[in-house]
C-alpha atoms as a PDB file:
ATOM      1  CA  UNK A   1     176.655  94.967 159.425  1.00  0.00           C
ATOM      2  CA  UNK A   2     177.292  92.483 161.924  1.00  0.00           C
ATOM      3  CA  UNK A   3     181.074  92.405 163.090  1.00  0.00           C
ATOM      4  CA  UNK A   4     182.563  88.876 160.814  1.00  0.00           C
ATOM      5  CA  UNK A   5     184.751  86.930 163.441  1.00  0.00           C
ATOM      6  CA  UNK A   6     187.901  85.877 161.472  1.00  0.00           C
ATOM      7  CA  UNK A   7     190.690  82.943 162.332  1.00  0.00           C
ATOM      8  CA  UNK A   8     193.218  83.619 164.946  1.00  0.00           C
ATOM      9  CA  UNK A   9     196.932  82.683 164.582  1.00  0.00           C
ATOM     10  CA  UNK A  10     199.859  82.256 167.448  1.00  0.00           C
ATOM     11  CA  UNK A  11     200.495  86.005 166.937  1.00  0.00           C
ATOM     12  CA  UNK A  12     196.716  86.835 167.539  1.00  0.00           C
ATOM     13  CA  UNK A  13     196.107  84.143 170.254  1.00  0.00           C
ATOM     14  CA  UNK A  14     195.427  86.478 172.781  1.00  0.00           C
ATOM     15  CA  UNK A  15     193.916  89.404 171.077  1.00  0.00           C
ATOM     16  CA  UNK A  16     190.575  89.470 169.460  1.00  0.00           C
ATOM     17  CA  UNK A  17     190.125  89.581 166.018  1.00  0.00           C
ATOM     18  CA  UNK A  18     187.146  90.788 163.471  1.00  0.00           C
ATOM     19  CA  UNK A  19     186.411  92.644 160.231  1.00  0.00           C
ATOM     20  CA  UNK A  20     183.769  95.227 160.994  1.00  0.00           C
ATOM     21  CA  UNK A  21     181.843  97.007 158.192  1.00  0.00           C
ATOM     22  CA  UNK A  22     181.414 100.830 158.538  1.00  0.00           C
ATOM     23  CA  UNK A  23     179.709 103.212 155.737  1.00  0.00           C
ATOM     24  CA  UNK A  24     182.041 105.647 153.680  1.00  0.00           C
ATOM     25  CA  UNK A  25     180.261 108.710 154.786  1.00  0.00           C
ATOM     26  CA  UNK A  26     179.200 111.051 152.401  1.00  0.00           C
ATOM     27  CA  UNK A  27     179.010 109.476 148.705  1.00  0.00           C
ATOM     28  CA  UNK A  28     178.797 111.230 145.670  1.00  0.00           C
ATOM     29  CA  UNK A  29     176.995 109.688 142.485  1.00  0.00           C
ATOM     30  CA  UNK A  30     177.654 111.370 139.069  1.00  0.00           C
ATOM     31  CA  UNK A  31     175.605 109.045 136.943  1.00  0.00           C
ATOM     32  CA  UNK A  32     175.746 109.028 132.909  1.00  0.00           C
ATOM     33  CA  UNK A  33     173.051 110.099 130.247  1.00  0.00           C
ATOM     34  CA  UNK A  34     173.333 106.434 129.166  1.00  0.00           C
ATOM     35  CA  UNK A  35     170.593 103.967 130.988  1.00  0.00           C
ATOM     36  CA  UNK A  36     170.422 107.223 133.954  1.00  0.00           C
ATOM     37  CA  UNK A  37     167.665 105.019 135.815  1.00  0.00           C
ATOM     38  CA  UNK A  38     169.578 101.827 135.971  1.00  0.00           C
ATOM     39  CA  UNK A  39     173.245 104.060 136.697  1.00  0.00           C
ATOM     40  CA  UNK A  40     171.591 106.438 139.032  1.00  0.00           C
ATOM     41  CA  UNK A  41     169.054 104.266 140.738  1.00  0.00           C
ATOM     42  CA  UNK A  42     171.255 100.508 141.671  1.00  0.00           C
ATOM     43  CA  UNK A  43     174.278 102.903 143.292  1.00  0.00           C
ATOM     44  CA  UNK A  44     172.137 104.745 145.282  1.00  0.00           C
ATOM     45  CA  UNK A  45     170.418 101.836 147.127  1.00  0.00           C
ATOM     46  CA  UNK A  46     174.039 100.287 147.590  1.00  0.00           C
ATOM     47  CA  UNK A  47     175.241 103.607 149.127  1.00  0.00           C
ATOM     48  CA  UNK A  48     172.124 104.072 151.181  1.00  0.00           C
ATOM     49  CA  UNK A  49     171.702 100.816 152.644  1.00  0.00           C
ATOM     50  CA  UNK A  50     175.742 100.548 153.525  1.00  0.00           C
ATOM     51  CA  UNK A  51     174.545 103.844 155.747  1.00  0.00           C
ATOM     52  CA  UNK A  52     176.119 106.298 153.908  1.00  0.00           C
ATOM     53  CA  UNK A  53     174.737 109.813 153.331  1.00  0.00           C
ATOM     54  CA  UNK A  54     174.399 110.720 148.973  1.00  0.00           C
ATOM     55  CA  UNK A  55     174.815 113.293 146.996  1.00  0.00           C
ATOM     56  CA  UNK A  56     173.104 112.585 143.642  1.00  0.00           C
ATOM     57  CA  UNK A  57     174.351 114.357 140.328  1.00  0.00           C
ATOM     58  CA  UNK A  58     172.119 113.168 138.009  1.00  0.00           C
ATOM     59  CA  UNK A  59     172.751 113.973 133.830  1.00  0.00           C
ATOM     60  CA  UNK A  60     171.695 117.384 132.368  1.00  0.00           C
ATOM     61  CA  UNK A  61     171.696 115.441 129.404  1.00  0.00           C
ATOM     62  CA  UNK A  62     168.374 113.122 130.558  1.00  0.00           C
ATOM     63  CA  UNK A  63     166.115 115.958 131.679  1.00  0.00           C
ATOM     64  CA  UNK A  64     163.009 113.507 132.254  1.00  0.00           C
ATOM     65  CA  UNK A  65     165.267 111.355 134.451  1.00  0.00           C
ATOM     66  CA  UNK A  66     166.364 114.494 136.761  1.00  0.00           C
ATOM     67  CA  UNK A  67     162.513 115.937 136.713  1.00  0.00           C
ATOM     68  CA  UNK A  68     161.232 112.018 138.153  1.00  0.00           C
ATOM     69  CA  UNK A  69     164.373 112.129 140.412  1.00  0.00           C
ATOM     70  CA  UNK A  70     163.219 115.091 142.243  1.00  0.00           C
ATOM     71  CA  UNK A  71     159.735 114.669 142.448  1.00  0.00           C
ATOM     72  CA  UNK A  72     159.876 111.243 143.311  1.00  0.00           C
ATOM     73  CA  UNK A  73     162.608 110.328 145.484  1.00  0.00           C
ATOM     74  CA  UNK A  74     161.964 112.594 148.335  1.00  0.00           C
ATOM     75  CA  UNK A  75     158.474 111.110 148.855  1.00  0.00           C
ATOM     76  CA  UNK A  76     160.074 107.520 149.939  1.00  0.00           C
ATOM     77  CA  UNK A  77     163.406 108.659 151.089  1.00  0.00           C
ATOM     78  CA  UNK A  78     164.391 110.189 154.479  1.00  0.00           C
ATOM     79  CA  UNK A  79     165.898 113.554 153.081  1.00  0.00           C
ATOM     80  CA  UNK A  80     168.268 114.129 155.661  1.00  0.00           C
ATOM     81  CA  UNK A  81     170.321 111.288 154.010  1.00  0.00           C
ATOM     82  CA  UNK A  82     170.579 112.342 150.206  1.00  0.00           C
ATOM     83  CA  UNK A  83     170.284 115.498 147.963  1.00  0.00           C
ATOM     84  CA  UNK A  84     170.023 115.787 144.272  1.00  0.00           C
ATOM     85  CA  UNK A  85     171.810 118.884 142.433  1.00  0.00           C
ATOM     86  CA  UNK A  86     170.843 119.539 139.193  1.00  0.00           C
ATOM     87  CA  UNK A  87     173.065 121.382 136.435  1.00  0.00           C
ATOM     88  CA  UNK A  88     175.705 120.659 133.898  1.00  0.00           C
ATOM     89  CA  UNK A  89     179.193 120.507 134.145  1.00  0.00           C
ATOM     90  CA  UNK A  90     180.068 124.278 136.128  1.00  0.00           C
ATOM     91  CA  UNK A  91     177.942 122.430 138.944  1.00  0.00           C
ATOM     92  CA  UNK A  92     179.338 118.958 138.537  1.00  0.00           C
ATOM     93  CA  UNK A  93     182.563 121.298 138.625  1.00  0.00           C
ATOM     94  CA  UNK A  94     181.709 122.816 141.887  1.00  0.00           C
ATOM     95  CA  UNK A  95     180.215 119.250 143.628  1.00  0.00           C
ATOM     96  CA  UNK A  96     183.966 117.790 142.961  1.00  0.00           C
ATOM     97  CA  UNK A  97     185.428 120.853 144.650  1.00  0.00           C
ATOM     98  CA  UNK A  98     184.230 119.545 147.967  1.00  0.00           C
ATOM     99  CA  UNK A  99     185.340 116.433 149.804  1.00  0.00           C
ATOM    100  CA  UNK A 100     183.964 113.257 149.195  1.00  0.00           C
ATOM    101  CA  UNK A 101     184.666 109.710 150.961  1.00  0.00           C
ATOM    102  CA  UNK A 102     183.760 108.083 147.819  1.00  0.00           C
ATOM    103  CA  UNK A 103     183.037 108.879 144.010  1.00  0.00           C
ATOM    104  CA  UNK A 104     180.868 106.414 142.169  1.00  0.00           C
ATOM    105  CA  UNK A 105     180.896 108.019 138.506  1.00  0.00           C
ATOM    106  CA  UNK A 106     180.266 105.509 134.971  1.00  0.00           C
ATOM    107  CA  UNK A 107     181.240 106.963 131.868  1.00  0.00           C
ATOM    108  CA  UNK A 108     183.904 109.275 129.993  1.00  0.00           C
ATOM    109  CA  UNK A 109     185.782 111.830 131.595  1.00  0.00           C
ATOM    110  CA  UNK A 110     185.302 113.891 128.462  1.00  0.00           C
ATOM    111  CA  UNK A 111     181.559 114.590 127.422  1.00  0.00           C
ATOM    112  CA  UNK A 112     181.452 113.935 123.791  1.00  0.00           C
ATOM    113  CA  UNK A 113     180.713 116.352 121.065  1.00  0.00           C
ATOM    114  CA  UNK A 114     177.337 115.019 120.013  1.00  0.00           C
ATOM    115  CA  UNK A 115     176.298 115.091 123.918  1.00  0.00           C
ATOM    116  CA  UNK A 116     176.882 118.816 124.214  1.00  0.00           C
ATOM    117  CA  UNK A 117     173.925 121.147 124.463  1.00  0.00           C
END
């Protein structure tokens, strides 16, 4: 997270110039019923070790995945940085009412017929 010194030009002579990497702030992760470990499990170390906070949506559709998820996660993680909601689509519904400064979602927007419980 180190500020990345970049190439001044005549115009920038005099001024100081660098790219500096800052976290999104609060991240929301809708992961699929398709591979949910791998989908659920690789964005949320990104997100958490860029320094953002997460908001996990994990599948209704993988029920053993969301049950781990739970139990599991909040005995290595610092809870004050991430949350998991469970539910289907009235909660994923509700989650994208609120703001977000970033969406990390895989999959269809349309749940397909086959999926539906």
């Amino acid at each position: 997270m180190k500020d990345e010194k970049v190439p001044k030009n005549l115009a920038t002579q005099l001024d100081s110039a660098f790219i500096r990497k800052e976290p999104f702030g609060l991240v929301l992760i809708i992961a699929p019923w398709n591979y949910p470990v791998n989908l659920t499990l690789v964005p949320l170390v990104g997100a958490l070790a860029a320094g953002n906070c997460v908001v996990l949506k994990p599948s209704e559709f993988s029920r053993s995945t969301e049950k781990v998820l739970v139990e599991v996660l909040p005995r290595y993680l610092d809870q004050s940085c991430f949350a998991v909601v469970l539910g289907g689509p009235q909660e994923t519904g509700q989650l994208l009412e609120h703001k977000f400064d970033y969406i990390f979602f895989t999959g269809e927007a349309r749940v397909p017929t086959a999926c539906r419980a």
